[in-house]
C-alpha atoms as a PDB file:
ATOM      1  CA  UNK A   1       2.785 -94.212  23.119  1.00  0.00           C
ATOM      2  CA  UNK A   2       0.997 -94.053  19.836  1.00  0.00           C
ATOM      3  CA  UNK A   3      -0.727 -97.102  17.841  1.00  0.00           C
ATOM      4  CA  UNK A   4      -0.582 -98.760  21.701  1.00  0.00           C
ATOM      5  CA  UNK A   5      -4.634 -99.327  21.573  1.00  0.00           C
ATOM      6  CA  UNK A   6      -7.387-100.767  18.939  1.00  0.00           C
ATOM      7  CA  UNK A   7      -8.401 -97.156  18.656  1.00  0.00           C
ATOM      8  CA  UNK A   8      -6.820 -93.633  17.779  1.00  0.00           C
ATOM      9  CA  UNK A   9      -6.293 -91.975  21.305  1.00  0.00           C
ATOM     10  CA  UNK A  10      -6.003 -88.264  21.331  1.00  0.00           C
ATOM     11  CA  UNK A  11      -6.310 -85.214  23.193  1.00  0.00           C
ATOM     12  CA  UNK A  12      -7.300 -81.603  22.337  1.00  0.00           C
ATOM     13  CA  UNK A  13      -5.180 -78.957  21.025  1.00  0.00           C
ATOM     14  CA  UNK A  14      -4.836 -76.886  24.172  1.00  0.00           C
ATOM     15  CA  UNK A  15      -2.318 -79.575  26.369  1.00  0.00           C
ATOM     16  CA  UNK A  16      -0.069 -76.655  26.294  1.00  0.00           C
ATOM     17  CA  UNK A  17      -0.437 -72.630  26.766  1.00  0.00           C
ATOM     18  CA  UNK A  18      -0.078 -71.803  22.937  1.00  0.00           C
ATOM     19  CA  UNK A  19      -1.503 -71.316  19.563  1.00  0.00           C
ATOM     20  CA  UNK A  20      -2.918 -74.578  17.699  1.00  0.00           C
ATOM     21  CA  UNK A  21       0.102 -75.191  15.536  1.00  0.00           C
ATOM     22  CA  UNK A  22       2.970 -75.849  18.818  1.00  0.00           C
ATOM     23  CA  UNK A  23       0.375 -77.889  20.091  1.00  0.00           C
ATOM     24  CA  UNK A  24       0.236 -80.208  17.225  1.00  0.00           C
ATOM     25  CA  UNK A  25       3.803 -80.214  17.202  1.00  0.00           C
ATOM     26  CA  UNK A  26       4.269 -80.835  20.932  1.00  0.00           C
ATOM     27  CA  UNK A  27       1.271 -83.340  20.681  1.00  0.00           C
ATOM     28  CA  UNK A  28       2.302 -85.650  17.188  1.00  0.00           C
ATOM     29  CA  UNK A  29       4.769 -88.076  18.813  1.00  0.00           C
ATOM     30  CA  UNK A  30       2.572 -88.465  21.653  1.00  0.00           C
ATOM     31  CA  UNK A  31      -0.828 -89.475  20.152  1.00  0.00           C
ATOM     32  CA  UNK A  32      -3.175 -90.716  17.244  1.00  0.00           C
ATOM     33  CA  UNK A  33      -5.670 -87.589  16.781  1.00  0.00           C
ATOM     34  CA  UNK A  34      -5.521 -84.040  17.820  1.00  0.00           C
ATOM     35  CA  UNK A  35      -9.051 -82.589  18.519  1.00  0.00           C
ATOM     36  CA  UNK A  36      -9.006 -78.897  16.911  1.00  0.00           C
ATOM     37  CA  UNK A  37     -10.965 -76.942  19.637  1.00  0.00           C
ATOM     38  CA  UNK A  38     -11.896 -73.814  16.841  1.00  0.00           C
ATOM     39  CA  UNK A  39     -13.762 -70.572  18.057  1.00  0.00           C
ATOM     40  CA  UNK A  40     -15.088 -67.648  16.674  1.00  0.00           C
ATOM     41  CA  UNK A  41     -15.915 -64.723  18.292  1.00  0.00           C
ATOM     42  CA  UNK A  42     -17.759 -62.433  16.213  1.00  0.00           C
ATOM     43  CA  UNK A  43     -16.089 -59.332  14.671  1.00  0.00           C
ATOM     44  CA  UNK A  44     -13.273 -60.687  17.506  1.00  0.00           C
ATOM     45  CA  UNK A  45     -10.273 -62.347  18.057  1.00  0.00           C
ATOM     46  CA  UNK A  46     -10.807 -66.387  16.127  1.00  0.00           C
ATOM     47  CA  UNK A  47      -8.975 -68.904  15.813  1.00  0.00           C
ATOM     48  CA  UNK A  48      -9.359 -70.956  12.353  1.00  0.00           C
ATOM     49  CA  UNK A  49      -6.346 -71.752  10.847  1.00  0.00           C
ATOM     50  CA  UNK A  50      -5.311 -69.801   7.812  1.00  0.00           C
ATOM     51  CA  UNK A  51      -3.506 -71.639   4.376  1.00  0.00           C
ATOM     52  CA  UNK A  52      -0.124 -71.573   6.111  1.00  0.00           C
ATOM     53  CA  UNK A  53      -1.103 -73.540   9.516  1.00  0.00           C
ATOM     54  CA  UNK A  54      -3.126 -75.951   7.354  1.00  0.00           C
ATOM     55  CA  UNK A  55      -0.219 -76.540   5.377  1.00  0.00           C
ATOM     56  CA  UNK A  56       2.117 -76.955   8.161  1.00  0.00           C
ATOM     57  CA  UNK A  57      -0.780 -79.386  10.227  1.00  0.00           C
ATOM     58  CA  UNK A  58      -0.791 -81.420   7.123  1.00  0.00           C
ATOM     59  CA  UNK A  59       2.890 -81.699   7.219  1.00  0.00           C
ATOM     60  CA  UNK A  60       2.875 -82.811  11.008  1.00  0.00           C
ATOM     61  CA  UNK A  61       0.508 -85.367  10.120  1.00  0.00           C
ATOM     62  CA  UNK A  62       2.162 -86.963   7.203  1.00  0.00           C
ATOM     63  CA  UNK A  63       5.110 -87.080   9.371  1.00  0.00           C
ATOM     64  CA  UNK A  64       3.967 -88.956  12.450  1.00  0.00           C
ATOM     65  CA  UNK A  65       0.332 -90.936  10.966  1.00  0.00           C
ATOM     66  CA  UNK A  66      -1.719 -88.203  12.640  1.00  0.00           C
ATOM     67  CA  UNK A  67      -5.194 -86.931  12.233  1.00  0.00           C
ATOM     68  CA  UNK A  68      -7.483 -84.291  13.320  1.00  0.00           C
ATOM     69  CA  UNK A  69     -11.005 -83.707  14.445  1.00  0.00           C
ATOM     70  CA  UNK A  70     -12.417 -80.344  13.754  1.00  0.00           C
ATOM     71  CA  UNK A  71     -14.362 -79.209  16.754  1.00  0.00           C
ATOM     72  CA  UNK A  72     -17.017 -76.704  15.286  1.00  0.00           C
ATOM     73  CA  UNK A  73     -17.672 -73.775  17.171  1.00  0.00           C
ATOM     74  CA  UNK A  74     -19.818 -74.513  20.025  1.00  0.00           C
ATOM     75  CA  UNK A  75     -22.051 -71.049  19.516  1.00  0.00           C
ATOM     76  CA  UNK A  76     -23.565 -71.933  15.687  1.00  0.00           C
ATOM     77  CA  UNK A  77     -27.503 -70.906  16.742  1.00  0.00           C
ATOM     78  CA  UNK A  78     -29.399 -72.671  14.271  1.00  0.00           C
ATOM     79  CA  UNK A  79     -32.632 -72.316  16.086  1.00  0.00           C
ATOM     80  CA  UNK A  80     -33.371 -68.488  15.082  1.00  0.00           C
ATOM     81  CA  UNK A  81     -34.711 -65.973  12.436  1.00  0.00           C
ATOM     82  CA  UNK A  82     -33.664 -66.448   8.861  1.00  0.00           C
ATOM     83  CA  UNK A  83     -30.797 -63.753   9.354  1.00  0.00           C
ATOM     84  CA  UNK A  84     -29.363 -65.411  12.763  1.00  0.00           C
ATOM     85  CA  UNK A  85     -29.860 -68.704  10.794  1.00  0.00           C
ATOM     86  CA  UNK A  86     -27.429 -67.311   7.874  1.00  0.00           C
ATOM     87  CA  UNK A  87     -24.875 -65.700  10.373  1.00  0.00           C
ATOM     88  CA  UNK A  88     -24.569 -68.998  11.759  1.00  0.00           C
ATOM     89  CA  UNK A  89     -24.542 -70.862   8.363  1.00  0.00           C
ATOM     90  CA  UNK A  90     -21.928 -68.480   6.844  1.00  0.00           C
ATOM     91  CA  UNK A  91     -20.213 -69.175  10.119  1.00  0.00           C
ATOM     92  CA  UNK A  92     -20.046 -72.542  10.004  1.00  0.00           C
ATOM     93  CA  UNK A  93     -19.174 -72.950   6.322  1.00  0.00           C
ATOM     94  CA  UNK A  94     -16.259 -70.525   6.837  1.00  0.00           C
ATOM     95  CA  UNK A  95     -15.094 -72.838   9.719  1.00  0.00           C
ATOM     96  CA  UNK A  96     -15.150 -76.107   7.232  1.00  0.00           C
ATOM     97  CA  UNK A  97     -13.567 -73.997   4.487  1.00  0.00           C
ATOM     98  CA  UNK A  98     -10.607 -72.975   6.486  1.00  0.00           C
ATOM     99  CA  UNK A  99     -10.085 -76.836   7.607  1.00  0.00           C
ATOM    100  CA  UNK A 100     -11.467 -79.463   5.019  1.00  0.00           C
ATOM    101  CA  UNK A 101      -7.967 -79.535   3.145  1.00  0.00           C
ATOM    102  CA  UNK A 102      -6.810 -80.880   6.856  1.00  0.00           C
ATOM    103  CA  UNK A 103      -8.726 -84.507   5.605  1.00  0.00           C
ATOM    104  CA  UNK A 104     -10.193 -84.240   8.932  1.00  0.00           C
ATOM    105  CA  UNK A 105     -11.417 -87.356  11.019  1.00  0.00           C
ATOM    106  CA  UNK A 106     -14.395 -86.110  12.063  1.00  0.00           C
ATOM    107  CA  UNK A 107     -16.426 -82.358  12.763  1.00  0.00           C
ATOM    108  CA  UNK A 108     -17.748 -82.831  16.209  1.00  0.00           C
ATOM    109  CA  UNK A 109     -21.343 -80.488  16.417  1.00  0.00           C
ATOM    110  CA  UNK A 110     -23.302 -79.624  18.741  1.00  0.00           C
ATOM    111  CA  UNK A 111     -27.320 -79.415  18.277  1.00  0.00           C
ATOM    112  CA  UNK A 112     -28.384 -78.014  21.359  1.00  0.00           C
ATOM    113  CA  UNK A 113     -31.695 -76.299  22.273  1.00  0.00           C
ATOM    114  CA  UNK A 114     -31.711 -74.241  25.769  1.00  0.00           C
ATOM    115  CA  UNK A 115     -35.535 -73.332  24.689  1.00  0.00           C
ATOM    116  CA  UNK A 116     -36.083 -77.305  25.123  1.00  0.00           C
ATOM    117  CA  UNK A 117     -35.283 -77.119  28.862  1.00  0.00           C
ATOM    118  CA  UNK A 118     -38.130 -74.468  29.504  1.00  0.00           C
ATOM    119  CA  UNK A 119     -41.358 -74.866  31.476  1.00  0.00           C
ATOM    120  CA  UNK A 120     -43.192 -74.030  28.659  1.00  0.00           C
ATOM    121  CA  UNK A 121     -40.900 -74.544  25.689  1.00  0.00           C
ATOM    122  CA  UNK A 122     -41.709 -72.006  22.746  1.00  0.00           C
ATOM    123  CA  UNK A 123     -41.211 -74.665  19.870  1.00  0.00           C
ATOM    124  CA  UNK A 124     -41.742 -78.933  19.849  1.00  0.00           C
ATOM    125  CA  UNK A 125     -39.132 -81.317  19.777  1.00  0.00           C
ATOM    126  CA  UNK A 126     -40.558 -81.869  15.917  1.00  0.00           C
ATOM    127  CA  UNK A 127     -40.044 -78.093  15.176  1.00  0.00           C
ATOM    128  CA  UNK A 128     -36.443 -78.279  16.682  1.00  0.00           C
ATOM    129  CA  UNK A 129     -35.837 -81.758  14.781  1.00  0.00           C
ATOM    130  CA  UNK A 130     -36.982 -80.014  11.509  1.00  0.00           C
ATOM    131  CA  UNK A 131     -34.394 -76.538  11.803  1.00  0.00           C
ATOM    132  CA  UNK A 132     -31.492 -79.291  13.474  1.00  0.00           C
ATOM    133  CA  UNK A 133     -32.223 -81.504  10.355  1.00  0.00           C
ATOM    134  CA  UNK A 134     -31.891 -78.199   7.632  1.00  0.00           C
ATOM    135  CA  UNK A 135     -28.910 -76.871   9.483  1.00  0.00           C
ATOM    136  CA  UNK A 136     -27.003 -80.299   8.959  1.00  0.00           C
ATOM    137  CA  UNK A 137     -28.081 -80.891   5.462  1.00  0.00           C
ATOM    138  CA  UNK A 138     -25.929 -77.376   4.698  1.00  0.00           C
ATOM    139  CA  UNK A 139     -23.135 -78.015   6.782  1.00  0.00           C
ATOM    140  CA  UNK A 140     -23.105 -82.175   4.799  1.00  0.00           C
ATOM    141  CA  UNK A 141     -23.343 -80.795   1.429  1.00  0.00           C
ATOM    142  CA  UNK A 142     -20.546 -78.727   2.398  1.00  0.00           C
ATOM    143  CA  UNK A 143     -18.296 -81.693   3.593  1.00  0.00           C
ATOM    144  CA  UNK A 144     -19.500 -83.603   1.051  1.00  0.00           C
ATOM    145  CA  UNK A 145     -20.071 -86.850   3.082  1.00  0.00           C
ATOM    146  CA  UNK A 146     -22.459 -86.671   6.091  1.00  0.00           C
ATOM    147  CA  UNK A 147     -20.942 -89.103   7.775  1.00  0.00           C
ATOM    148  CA  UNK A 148     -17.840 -86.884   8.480  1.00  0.00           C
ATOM    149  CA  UNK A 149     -20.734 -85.241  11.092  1.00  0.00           C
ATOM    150  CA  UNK A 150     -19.920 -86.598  14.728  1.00  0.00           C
ATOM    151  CA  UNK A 151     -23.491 -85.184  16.566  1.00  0.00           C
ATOM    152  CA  UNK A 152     -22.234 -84.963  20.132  1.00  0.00           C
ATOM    153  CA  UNK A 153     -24.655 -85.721  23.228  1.00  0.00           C
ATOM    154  CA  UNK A 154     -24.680 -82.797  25.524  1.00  0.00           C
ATOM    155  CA  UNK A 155     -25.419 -82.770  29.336  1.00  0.00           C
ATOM    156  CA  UNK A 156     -28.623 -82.177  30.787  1.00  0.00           C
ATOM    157  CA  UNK A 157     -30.582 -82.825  27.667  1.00  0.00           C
ATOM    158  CA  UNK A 158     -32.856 -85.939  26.956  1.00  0.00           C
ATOM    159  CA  UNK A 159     -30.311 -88.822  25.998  1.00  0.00           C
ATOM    160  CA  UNK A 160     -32.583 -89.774  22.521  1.00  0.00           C
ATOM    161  CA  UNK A 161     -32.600 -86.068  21.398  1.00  0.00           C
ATOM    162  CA  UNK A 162     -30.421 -86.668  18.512  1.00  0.00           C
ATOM    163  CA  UNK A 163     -31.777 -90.418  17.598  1.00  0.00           C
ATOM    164  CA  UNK A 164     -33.987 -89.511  15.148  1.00  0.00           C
ATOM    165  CA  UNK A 165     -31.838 -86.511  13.583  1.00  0.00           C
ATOM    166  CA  UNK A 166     -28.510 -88.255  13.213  1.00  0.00           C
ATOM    167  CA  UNK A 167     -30.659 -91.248  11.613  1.00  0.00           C
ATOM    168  CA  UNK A 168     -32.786 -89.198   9.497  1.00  0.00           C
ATOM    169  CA  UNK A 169     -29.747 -86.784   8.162  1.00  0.00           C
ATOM    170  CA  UNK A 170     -26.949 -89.863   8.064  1.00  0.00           C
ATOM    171  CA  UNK A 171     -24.285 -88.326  10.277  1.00  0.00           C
ATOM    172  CA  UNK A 172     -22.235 -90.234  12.696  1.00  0.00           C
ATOM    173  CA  UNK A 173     -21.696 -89.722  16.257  1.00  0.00           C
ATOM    174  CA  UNK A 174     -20.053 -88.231  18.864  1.00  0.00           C
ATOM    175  CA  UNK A 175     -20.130 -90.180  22.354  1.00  0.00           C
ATOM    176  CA  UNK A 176     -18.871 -87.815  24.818  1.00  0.00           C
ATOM    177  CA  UNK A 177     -18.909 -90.240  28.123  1.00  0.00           C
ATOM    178  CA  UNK A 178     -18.146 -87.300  30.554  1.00  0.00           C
ATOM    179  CA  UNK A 179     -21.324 -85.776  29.933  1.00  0.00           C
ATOM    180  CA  UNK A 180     -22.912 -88.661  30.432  1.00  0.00           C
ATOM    181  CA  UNK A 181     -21.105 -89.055  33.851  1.00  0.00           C
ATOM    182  CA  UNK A 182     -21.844 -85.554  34.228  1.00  0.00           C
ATOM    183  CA  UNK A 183     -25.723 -86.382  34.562  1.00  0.00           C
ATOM    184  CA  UNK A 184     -25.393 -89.702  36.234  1.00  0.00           C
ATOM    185  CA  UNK A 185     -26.353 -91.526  33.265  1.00  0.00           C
ATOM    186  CA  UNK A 186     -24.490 -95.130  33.364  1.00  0.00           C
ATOM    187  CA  UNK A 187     -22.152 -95.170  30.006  1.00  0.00           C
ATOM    188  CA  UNK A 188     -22.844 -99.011  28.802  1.00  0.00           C
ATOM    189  CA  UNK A 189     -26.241 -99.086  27.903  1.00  0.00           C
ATOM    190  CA  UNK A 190     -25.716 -96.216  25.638  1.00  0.00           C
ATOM    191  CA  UNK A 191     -22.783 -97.292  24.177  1.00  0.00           C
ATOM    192  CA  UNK A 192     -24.867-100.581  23.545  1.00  0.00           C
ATOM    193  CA  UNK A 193     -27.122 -98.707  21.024  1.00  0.00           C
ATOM    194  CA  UNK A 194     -25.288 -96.298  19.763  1.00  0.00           C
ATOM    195  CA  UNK A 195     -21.156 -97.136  19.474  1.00  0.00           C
ATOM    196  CA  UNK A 196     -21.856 -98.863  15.820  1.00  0.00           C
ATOM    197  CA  UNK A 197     -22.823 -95.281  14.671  1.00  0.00           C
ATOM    198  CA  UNK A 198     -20.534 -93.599  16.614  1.00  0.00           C
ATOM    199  CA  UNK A 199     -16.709 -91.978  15.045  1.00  0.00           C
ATOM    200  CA  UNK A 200     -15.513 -90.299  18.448  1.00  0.00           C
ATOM    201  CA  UNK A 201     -15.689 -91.304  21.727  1.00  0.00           C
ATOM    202  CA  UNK A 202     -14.628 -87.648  24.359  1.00  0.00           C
ATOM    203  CA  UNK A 203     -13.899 -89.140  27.977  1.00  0.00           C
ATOM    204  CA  UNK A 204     -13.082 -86.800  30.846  1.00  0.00           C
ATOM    205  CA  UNK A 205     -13.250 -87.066  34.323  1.00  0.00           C
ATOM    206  CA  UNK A 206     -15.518 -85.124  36.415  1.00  0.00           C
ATOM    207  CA  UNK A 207     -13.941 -83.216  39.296  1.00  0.00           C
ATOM    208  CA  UNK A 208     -15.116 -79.518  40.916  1.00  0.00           C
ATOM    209  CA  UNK A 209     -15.917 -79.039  36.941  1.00  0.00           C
ATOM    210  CA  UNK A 210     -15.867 -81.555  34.312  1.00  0.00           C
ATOM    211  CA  UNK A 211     -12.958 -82.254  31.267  1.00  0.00           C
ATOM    212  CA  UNK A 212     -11.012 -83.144  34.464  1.00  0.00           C
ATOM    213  CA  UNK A 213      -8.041 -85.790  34.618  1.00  0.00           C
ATOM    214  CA  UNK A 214      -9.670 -89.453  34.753  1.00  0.00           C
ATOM    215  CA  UNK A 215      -7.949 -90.340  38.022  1.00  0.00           C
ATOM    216  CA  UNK A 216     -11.480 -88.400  39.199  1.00  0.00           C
ATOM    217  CA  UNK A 217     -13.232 -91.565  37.944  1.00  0.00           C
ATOM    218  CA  UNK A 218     -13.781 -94.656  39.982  1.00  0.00           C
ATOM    219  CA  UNK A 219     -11.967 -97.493  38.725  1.00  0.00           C
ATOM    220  CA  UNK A 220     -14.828 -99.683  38.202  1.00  0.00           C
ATOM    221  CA  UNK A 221     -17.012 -96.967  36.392  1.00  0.00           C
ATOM    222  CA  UNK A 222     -13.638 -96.559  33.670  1.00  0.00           C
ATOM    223  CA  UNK A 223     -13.418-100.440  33.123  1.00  0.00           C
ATOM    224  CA  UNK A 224     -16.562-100.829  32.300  1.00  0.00           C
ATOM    225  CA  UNK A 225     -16.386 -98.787  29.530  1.00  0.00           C
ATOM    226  CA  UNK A 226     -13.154 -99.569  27.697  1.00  0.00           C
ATOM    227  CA  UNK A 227     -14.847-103.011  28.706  1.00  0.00           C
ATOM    228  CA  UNK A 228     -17.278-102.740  26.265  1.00  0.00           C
ATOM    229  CA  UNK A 229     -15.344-100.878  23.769  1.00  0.00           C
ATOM    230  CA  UNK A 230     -13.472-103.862  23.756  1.00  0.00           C
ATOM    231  CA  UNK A 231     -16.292-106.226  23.575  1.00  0.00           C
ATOM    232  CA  UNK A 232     -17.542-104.183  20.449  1.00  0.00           C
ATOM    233  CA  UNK A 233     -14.346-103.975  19.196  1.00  0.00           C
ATOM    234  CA  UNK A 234     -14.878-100.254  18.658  1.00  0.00           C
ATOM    235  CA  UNK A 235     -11.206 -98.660  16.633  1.00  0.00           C
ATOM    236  CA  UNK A 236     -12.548 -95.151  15.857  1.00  0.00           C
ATOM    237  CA  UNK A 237     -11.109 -92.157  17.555  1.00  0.00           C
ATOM    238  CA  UNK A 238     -11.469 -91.597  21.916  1.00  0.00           C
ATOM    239  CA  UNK A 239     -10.284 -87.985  22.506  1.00  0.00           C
ATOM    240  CA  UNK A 240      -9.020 -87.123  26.388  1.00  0.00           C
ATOM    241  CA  UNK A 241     -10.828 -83.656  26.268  1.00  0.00           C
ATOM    242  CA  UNK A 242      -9.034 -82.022  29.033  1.00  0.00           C
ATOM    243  CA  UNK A 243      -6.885 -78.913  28.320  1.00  0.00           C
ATOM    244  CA  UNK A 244      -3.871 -79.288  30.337  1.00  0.00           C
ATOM    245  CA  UNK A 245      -0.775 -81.163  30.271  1.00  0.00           C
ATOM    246  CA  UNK A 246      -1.404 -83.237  33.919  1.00  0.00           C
ATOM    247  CA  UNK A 247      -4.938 -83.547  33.501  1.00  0.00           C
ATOM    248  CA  UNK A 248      -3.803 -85.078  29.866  1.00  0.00           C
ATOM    249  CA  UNK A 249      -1.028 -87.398  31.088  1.00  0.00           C
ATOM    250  CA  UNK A 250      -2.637 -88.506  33.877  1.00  0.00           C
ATOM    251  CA  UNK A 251      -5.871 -89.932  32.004  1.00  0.00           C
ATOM    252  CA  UNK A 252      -3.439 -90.946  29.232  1.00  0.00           C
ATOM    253  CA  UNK A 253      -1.242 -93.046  32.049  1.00  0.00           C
ATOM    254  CA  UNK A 254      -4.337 -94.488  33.966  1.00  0.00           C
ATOM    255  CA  UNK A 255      -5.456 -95.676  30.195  1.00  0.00           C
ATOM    256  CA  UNK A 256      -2.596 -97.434  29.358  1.00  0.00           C
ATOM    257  CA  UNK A 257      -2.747 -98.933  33.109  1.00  0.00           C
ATOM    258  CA  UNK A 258      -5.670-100.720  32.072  1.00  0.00           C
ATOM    259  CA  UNK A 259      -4.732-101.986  28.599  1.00  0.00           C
ATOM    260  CA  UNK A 260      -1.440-103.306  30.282  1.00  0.00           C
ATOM    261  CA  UNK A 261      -3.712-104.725  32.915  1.00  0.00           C
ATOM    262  CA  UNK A 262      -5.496-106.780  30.178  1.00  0.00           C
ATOM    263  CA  UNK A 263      -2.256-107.682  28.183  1.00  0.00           C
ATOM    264  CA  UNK A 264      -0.838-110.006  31.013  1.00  0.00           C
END
């Protein structure tokens, strides 16, 4: 099933009940790019891979033309004090540390704001643009390239929140079309401005909760996206972010359904 599409297709590393590293190995024949779904729970159980899973990831991936994107953790608050702001930076860097020998694809990130959503918020868009744009300068210089930063749109948040930083600061994007489902927001028009800058694409079907199987979307609504992937002959990475093996062979199957659809 792999090199079947103009892009890299993968899925998460949590298709199967285990540990990162028998996922990879479960998942390597079976697709392009294995999202690393990395956590952190402080002075807790984490799970960033240490020198000896790296090694062995690399090894998977040299075998079977694999990569990986690094999913930072989803909790970095770069909106507080100065000492929140360097628990969350030392965080952060420690995550890229333990993973940039992996070559990675991408580092999905999330630059959310709850405090946005507020009747009265308690900072502007411009003060939240200013500590989103001095959080990613640290975590770029640490990469070394910002383009290697995939800023992901998250649900229920304006859909031009990140316009300005991701231009500004030079990172890439992440698309994630599920979210956009999530909110009702049709997927073309946004993938009409902003595929050219984008280096993942997460799709996922929305069912009782979302990162559901895609045979929860309606036919139509999934053609006309891989429509207009096609028509902007995007070859970047699409990850199925689901987290189980039928939700991920399912949207996998219903995929190749439609490329085989177009090939006769």
């Amino acid at each position: 099933m792999k090199k079947r599409y103009p892009f890299r297709l993968g899925t998460t590393s949590y298709i199967i009940p285990d540990e990162i590293l028998p996922n990879a190995r479960y998942l390597a024949p079976l697709v392009d790019d294995i999202e690393l779904v990395l956590f952190e729970v402080d002075d807790g159980y984490n799970n960033l891979p240490d020198q000896s899973v790296i090694n062995e990831l690399n090894t998977i991936a040299r075998g079977d033309d694999l990569t990986y994107t690094v999913h930072m953790p989803v909790d970095l608050n770069f909106l507080g004090d100065q000492n929140s702001l360097n628990t969350t930076l030392a965080k952060a860097k420690r995550t890229i540390d333990h993973t940039l020998a992996l070559n990675a694809w991408a580092y999905v990130l999330h630059l959310d704001g709850p405090e946005l959503l507020l009747p009265s918020p308690p900072l502007s868009k411009q003060q939240w643009q200013e500590k989103a744009l001095n959080f990613v300068a640290h975590l770029s210089k640490w990469l070394g390239d910002s383009t290697l930063l995939a800023v992901e749109n998250l649900e229920n948040y304006p859909l031009d929140l990140w316009d300005d930083v991701i231009r500004l600061a030079g990172t890439s994007r992440c698309i994630d079309i599920g979210h956009l489902w999530l909110n009702n927001h049709p997927p073309v028009p946004y993938l009409e401005r902003r595929l050219r800058e984008t280096r993942v694409i997460h799709i996922h079907g929305i069912d009782e909760r979302d990162h559901s199987s895609l045979r929860h979307v309606p036919k139509a609504q999934l053609e006309e996206v891989f429509n207009e992937l096609i028509r902007q002959n995007y070859q970047s990475v699409i990850t199925i972010e689901v987290f189980n093996q039928e939700d991920f062979f399912s949207s996998r199957d219903i995929i190749q359904e439609f490329f085989d659809n177009q090939r006769s």
